[in-house]
PDB file of N, CA and C in Angstrom:
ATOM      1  N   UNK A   1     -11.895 -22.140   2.500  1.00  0.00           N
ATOM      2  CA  UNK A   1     -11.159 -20.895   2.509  1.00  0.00           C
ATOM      3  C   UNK A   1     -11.932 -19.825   3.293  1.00  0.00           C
ATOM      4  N   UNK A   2     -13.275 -19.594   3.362  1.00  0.00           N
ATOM      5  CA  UNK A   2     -13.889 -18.994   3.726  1.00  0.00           C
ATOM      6  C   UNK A   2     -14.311 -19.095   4.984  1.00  0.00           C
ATOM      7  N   UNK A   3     -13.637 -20.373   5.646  1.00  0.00           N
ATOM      8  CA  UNK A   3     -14.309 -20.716   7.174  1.00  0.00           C
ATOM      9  C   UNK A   3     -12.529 -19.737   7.372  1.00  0.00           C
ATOM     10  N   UNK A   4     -11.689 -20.532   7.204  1.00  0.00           N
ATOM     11  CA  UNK A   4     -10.832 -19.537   7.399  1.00  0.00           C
ATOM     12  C   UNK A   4     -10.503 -18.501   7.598  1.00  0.00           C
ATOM     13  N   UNK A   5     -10.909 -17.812   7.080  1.00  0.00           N
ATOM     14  CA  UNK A   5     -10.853 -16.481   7.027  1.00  0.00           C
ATOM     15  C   UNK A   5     -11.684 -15.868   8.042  1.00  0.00           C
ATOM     16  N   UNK A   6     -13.251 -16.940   8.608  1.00  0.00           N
ATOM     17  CA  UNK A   6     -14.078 -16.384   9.692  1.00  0.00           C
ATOM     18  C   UNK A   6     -12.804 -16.757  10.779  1.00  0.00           C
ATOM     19  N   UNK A   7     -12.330 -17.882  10.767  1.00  0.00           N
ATOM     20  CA  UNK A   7     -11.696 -18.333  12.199  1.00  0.00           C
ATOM     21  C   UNK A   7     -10.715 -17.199  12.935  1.00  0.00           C
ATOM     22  N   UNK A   8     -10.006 -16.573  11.760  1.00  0.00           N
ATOM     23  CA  UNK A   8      -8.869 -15.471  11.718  1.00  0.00           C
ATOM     24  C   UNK A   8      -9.686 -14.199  12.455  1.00  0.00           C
ATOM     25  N   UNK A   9     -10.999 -14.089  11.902  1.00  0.00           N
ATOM     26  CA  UNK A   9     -11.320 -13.092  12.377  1.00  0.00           C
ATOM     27  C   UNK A   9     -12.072 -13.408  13.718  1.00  0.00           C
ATOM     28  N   UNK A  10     -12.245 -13.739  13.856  1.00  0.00           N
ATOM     29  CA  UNK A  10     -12.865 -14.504  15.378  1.00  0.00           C
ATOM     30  C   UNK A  10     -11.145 -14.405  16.122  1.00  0.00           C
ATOM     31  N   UNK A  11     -10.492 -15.085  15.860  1.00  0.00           N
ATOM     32  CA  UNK A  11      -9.527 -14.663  16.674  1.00  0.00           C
ATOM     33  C   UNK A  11      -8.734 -13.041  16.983  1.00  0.00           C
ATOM     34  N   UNK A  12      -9.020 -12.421  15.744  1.00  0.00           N
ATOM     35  CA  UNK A  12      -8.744 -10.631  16.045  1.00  0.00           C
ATOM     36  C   UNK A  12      -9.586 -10.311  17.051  1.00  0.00           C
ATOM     37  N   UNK A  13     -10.511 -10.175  16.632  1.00  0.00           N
ATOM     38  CA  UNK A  13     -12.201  -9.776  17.599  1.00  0.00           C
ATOM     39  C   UNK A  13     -11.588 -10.365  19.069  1.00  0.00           C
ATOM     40  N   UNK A  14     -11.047 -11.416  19.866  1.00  0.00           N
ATOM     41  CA  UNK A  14     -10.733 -12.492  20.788  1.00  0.00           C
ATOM     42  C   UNK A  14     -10.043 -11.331  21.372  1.00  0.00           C
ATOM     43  N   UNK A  15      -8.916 -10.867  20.469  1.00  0.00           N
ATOM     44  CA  UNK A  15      -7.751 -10.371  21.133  1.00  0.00           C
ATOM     45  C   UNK A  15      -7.895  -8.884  20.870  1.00  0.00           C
ATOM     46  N   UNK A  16      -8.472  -8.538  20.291  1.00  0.00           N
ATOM     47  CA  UNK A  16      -9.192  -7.218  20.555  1.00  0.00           C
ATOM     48  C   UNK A  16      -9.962  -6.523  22.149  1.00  0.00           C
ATOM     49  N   UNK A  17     -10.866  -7.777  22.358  1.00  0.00           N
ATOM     50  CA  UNK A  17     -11.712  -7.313  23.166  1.00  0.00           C
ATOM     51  C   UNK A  17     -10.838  -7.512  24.467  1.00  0.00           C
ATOM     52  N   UNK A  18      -9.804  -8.518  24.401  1.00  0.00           N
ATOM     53  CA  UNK A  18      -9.080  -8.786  25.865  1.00  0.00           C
ATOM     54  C   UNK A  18      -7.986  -7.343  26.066  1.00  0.00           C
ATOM     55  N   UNK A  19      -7.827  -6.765  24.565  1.00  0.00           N
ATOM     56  CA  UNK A  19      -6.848  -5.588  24.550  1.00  0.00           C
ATOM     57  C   UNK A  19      -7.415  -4.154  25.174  1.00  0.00           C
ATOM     58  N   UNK A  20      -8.786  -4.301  25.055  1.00  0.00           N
ATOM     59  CA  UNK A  20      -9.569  -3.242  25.027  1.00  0.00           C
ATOM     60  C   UNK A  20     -10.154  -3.302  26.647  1.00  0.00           C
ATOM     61  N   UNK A  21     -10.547  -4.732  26.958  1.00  0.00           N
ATOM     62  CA  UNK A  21     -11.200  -4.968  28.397  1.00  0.00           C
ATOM     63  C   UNK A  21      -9.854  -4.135  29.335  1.00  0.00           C
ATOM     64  N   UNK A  22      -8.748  -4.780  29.294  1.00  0.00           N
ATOM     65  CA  UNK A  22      -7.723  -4.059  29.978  1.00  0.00           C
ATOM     66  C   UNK A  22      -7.300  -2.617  29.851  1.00  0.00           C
ATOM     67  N   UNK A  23      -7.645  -1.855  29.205  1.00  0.00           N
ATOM     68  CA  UNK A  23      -7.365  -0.458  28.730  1.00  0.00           C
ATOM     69  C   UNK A  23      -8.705   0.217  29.493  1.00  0.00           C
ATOM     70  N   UNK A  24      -9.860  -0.920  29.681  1.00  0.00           N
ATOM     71  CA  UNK A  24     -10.871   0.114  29.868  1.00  0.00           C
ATOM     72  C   UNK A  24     -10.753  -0.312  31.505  1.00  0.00           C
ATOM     73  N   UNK A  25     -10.387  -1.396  32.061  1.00  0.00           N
ATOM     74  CA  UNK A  25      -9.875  -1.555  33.775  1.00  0.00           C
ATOM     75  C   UNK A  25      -8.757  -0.910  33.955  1.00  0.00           C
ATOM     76  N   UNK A  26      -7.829  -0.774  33.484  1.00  0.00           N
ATOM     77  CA  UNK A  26      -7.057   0.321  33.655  1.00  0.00           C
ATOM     78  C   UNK A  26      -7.642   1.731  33.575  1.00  0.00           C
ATOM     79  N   UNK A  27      -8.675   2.663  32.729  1.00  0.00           N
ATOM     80  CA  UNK A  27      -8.938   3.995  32.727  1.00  0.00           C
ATOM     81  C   UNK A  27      -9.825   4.105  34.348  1.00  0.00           C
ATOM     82  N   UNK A  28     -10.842   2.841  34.692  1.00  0.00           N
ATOM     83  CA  UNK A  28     -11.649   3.194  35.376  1.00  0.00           C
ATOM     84  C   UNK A  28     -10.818   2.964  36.982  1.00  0.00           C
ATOM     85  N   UNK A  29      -9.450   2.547  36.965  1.00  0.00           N
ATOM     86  CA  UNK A  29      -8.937   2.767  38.691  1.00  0.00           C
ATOM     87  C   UNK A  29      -8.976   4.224  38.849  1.00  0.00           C
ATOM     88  N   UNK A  30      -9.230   4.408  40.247  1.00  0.00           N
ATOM     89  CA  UNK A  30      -9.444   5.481  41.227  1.00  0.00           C
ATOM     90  C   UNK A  30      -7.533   6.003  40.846  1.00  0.00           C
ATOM     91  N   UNK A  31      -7.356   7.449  40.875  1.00  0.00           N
ATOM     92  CA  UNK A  31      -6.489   7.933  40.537  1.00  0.00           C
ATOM     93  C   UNK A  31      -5.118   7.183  41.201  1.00  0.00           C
ATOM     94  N   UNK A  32      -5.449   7.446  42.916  1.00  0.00           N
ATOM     95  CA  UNK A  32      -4.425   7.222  44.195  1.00  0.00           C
ATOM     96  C   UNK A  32      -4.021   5.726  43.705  1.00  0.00           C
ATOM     97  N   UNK A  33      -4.925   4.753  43.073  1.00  0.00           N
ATOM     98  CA  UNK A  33      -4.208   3.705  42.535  1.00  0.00           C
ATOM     99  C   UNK A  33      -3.479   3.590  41.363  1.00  0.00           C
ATOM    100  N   UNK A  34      -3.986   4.582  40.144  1.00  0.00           N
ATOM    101  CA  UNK A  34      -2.830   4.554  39.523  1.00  0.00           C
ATOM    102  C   UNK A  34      -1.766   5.259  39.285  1.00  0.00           C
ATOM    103  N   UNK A  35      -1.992   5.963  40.666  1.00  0.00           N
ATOM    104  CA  UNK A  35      -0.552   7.034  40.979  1.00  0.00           C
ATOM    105  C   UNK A  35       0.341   6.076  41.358  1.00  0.00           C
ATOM    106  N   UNK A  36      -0.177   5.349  42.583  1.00  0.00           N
ATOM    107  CA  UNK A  36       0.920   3.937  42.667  1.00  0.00           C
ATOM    108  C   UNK A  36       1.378   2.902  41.766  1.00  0.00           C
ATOM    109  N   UNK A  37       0.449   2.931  40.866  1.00  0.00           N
ATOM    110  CA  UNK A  37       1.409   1.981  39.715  1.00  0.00           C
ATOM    111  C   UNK A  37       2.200   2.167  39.354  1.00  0.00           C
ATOM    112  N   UNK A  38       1.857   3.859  38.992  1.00  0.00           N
ATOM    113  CA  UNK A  38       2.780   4.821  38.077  1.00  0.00           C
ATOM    114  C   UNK A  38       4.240   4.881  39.084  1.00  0.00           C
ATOM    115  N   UNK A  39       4.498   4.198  39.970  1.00  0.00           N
ATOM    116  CA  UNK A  39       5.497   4.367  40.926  1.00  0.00           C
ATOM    117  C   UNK A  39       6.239   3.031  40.758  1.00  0.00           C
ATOM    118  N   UNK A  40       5.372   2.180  40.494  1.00  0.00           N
ATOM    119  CA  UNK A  40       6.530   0.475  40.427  1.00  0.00           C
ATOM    120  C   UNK A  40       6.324   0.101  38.775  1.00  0.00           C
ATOM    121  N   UNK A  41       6.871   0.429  38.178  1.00  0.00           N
ATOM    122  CA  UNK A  41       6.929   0.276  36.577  1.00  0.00           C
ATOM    123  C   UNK A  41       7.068  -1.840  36.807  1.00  0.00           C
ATOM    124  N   UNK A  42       7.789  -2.413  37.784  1.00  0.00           N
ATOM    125  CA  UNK A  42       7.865  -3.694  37.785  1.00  0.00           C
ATOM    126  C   UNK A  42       6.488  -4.399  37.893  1.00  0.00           C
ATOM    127  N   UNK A  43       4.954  -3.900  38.463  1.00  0.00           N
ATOM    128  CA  UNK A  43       4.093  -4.191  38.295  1.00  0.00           C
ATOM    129  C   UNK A  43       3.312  -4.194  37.259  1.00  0.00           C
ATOM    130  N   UNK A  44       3.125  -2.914  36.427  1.00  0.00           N
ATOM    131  CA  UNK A  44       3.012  -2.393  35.142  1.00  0.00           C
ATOM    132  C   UNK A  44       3.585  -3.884  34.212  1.00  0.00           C
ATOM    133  N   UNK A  45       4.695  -3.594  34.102  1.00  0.00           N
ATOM    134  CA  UNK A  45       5.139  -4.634  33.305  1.00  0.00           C
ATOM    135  C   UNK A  45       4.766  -5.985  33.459  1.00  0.00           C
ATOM    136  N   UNK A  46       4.490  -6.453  34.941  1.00  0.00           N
ATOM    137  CA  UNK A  46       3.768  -7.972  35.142  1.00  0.00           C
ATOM    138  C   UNK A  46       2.221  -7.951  34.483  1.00  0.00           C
ATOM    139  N   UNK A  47       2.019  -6.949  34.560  1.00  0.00           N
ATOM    140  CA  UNK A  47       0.860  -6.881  34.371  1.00  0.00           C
ATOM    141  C   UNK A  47       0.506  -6.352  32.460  1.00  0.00           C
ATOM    142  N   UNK A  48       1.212  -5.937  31.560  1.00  0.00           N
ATOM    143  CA  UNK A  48       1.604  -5.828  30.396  1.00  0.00           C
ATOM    144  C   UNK A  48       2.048  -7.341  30.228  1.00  0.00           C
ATOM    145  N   UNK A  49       2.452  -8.033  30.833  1.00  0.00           N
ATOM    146  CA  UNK A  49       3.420  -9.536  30.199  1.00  0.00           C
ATOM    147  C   UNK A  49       1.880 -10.610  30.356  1.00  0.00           C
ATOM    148  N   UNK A  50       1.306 -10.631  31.287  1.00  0.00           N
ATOM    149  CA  UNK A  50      -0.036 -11.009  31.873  1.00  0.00           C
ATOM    150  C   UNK A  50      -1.335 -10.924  30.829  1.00  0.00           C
ATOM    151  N   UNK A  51      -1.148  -9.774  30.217  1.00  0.00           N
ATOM    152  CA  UNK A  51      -2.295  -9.541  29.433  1.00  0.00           C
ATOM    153  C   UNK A  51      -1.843 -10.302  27.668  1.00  0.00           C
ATOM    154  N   UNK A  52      -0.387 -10.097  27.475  1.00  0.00           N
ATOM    155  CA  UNK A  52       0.271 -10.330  26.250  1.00  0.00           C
ATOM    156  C   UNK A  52       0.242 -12.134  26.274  1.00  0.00           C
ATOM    157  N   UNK A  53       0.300 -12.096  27.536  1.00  0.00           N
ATOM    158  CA  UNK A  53       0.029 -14.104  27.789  1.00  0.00           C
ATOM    159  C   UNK A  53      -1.312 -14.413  27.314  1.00  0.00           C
ATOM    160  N   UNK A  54      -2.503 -13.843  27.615  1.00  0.00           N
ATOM    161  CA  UNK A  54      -3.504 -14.108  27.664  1.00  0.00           C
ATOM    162  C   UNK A  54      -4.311 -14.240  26.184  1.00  0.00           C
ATOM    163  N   UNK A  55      -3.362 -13.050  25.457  1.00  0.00           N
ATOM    164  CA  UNK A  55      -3.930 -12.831  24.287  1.00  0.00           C
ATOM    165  C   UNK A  55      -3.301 -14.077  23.378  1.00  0.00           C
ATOM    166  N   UNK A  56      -2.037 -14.104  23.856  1.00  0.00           N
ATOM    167  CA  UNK A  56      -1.637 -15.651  23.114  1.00  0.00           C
ATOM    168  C   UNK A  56      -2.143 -16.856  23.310  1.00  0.00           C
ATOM    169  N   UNK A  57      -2.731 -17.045  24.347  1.00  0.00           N
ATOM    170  CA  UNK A  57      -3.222 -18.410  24.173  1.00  0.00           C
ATOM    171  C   UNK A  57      -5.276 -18.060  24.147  1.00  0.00           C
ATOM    172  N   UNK A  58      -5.068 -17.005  23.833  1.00  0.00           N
ATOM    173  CA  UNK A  58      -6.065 -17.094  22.961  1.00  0.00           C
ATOM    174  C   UNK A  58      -6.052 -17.112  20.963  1.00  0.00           C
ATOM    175  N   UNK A  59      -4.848 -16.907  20.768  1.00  0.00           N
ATOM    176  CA  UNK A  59      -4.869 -16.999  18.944  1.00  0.00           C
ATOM    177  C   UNK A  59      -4.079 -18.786  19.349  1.00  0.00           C
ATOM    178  N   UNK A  60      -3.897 -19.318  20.387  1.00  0.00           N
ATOM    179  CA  UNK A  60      -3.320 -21.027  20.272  1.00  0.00           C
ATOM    180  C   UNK A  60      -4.358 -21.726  20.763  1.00  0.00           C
TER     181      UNK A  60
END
């Protein structure tokens, strides 16, 4: 029961840090680039679907 409960949390921590790595590459682009993102919401979103992939096959 107790390995369990480490495994669960090993997998938060997993998908934490992949949630957080991307939030903190996203703060550190140069403005003029994320003025252009801020212009194609269709990239944004590849890139939101990209990260939501990643985090899943990290809890599989």
């Amino acid at each position: 029961m107790l390995e369990s409960i480490f495994f669960e949390l090993q997998e938060l921590l997993w998908g934490l840090g992949i949630v957080s790595f991307a939030i903190v590459v996203l703060l550190m682009l140069p403005k003029k680039f994320s003025d252009k993102l801020g212009q194609h919401p269709v990239i944004l979103t590849f890139m939101f679907f990209s990260i939501l992939y990643a985090i899943i096959k990290v809890f599989n």
